[in-house]
Protein backbone atom coordinates (compact mmCIF):
# COMPACT_ATOMS: atom_id res chain seq x y z
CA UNK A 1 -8.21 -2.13 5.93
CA UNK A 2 -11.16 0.10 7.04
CA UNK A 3 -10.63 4.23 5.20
CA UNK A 4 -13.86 5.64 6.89
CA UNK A 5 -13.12 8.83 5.45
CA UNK A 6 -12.91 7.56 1.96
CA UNK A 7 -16.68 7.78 0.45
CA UNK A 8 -16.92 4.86 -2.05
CA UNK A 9 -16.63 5.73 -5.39
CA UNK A 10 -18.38 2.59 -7.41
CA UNK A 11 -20.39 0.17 -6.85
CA UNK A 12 -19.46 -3.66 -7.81
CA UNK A 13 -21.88 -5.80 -7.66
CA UNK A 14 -21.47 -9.78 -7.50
CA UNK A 15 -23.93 -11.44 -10.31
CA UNK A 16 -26.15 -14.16 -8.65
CA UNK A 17 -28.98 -16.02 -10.34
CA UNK A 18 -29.11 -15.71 -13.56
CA UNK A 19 -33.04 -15.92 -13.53
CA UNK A 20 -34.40 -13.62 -10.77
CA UNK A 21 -32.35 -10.59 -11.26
CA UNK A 22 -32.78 -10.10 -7.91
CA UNK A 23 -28.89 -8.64 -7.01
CA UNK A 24 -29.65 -6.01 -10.04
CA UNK A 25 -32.54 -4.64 -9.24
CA UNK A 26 -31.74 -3.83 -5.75
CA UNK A 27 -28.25 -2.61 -6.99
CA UNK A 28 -30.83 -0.29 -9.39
CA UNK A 29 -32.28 0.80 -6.46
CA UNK A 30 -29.41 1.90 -4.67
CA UNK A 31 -27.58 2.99 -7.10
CA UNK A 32 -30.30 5.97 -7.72
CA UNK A 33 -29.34 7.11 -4.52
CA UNK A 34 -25.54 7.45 -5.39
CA UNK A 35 -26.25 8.65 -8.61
CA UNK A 36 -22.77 9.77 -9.71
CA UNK A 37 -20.55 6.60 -9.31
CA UNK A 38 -20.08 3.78 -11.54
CA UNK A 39 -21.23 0.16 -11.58
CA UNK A 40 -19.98 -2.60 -12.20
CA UNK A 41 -21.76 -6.07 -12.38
CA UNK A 42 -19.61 -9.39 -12.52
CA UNK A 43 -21.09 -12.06 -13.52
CA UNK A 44 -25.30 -11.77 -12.97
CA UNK A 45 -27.85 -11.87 -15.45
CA UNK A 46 -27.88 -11.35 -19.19
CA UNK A 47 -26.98 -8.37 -20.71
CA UNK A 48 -30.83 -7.27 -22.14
CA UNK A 49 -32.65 -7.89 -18.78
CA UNK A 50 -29.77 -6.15 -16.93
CA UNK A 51 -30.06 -3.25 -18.94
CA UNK A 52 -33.74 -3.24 -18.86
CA UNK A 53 -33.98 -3.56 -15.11
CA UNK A 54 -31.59 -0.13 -14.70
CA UNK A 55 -33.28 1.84 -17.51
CA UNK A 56 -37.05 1.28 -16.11
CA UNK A 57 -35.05 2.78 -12.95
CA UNK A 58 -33.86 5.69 -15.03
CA UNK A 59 -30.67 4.72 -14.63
CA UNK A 60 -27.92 6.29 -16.95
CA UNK A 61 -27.14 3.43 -18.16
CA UNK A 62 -23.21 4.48 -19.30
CA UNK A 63 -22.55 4.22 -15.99
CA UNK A 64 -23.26 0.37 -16.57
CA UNK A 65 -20.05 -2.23 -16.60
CA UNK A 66 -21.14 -5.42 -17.39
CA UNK A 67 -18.13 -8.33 -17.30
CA UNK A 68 -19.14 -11.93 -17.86
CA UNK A 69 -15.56 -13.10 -17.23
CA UNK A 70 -16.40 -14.25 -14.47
CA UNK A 71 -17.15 -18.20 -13.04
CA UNK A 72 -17.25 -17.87 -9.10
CA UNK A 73 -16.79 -15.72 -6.02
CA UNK A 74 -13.22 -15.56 -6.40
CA UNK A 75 -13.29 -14.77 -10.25
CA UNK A 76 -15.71 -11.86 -9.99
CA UNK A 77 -13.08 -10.29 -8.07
CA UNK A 78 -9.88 -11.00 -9.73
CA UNK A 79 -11.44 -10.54 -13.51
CA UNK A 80 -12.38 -6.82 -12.08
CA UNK A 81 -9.73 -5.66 -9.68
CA UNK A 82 -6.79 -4.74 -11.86
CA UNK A 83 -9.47 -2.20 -13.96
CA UNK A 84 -10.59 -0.84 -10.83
CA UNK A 85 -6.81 -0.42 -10.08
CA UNK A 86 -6.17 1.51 -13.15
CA UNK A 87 -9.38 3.79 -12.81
CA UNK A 88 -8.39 4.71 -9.01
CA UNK A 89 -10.49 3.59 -7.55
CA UNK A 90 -10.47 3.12 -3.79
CA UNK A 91 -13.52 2.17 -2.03
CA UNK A 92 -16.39 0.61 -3.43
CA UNK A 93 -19.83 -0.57 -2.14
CA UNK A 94 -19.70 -4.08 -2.54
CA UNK A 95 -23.11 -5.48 -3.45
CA UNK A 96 -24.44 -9.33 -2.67
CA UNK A 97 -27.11 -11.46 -0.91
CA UNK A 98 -26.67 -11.89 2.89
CA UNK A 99 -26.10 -15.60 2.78
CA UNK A 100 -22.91 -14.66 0.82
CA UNK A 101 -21.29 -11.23 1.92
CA UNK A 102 -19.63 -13.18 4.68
CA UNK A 103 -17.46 -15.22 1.82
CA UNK A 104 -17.36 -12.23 -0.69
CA UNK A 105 -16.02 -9.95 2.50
CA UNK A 106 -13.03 -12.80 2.86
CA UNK A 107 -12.21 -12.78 -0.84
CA UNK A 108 -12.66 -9.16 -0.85
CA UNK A 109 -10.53 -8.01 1.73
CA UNK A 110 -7.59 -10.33 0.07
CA UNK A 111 -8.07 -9.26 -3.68
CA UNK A 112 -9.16 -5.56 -3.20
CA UNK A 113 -7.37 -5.44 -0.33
CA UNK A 114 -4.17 -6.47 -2.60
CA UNK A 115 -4.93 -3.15 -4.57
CA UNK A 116 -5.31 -1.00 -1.85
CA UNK A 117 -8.85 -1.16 -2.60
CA UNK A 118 -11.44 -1.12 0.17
CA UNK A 119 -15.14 -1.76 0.42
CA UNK A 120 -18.56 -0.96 2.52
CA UNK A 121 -20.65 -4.33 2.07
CA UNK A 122 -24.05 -3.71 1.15
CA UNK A 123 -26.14 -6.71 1.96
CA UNK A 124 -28.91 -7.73 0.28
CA UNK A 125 -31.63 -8.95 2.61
CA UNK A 126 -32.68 -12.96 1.71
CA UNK A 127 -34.64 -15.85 3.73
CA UNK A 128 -31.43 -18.08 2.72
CA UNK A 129 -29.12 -19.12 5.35
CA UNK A 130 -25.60 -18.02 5.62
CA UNK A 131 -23.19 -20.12 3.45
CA UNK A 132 -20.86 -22.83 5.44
CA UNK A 133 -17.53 -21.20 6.38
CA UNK A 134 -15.74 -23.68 4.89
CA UNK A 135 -16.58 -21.90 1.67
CA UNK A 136 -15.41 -18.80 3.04
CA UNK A 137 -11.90 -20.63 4.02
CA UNK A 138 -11.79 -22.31 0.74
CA UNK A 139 -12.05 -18.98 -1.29
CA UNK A 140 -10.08 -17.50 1.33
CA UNK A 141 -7.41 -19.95 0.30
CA UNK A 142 -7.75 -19.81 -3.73
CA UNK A 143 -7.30 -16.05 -3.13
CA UNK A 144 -3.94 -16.38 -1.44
CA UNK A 145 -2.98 -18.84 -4.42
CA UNK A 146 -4.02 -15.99 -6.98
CA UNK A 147 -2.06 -13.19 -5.18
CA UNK A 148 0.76 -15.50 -5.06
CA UNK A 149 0.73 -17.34 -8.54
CA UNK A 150 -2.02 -15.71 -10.65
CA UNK A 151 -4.00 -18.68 -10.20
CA UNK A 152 -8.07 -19.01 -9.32
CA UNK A 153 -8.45 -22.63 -9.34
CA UNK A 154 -11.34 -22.03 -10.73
CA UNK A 155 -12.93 -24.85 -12.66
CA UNK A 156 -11.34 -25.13 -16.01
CA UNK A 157 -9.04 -22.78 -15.42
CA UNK A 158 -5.20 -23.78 -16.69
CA UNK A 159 -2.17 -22.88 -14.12
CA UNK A 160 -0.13 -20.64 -16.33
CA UNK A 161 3.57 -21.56 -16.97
């Protein structure tokens, strides 16, 4: 589902490493040049650094989200996508490393694209290879299985009755 004509109207940005902050201070970055849209960060770094890394960018920082809900790829989409929903949101830049957009586009175009919720992938340039596809397929697959059951199969998670 590509809506060219629909200008993205938040940003979402998939938390990496916990340590380099890496995925939150380019988001910081760009999101000075789209200064009226929200952000939302799932998953990522602590809340303190986070904050700290937007604010030395003079970023407002109310226009921060910050959910820890989620454990994976496939969580930091389905913890997010009903709010997104409810907001109206349509389009949104979607924010990771290179070595991962390929699997966050898959999961992406199933849960967003479940909400009528689209996306413009912003990579984020790395020296890391691309991912396997089979992790792409897997997600792809645990995806399907959410849509269809509200199930991630994420680890620890418990199939609801």
């Amino acid at each position: 589902m590509q809506n060219t004509f629909i200008q993205p109207e938040a940003i979402l940005v998939l938390g990496g490493s916990t340590k380099s902050l890496e995925r939150e201070k380019f988001t910081a970055q760009f999101a000075k040049k789209h200064p009226s849209i929200p952000i939302w960060i799932s998953g990522g770094s602590p809340k303190a650094p986070t904050k700290k890394v937007f604010s030395k960018q003079g970023v407002d920082l109310r226009r921060l989200h910050l959910d820890y809900d989620a454990v994976d790829t496939v969580t930091n989409f389905t913890t997010l996508v009903d709010e997104l929903e409810a907001r109206k949101i349509r389009k949104v830049y979607l924010v990771t490393s290179d070595y991962h957009m390929r699997r966050a586009s898959v999961v992406g175009e199933i849960v967003l694209g479940s909400r009528g919720i689209d996306f413009k992938a912003v990579s984020i340039p790395s020296d890391v290879p691309p991912e396997p596809i089979q992790k792409s397929v897997r997600d792809g697959v645990r995806s399907i299985l959410w849509l269809t059951t509200g199930y991630t199969g994420a680890k620890g998670e418990q199939l609801k009755q």
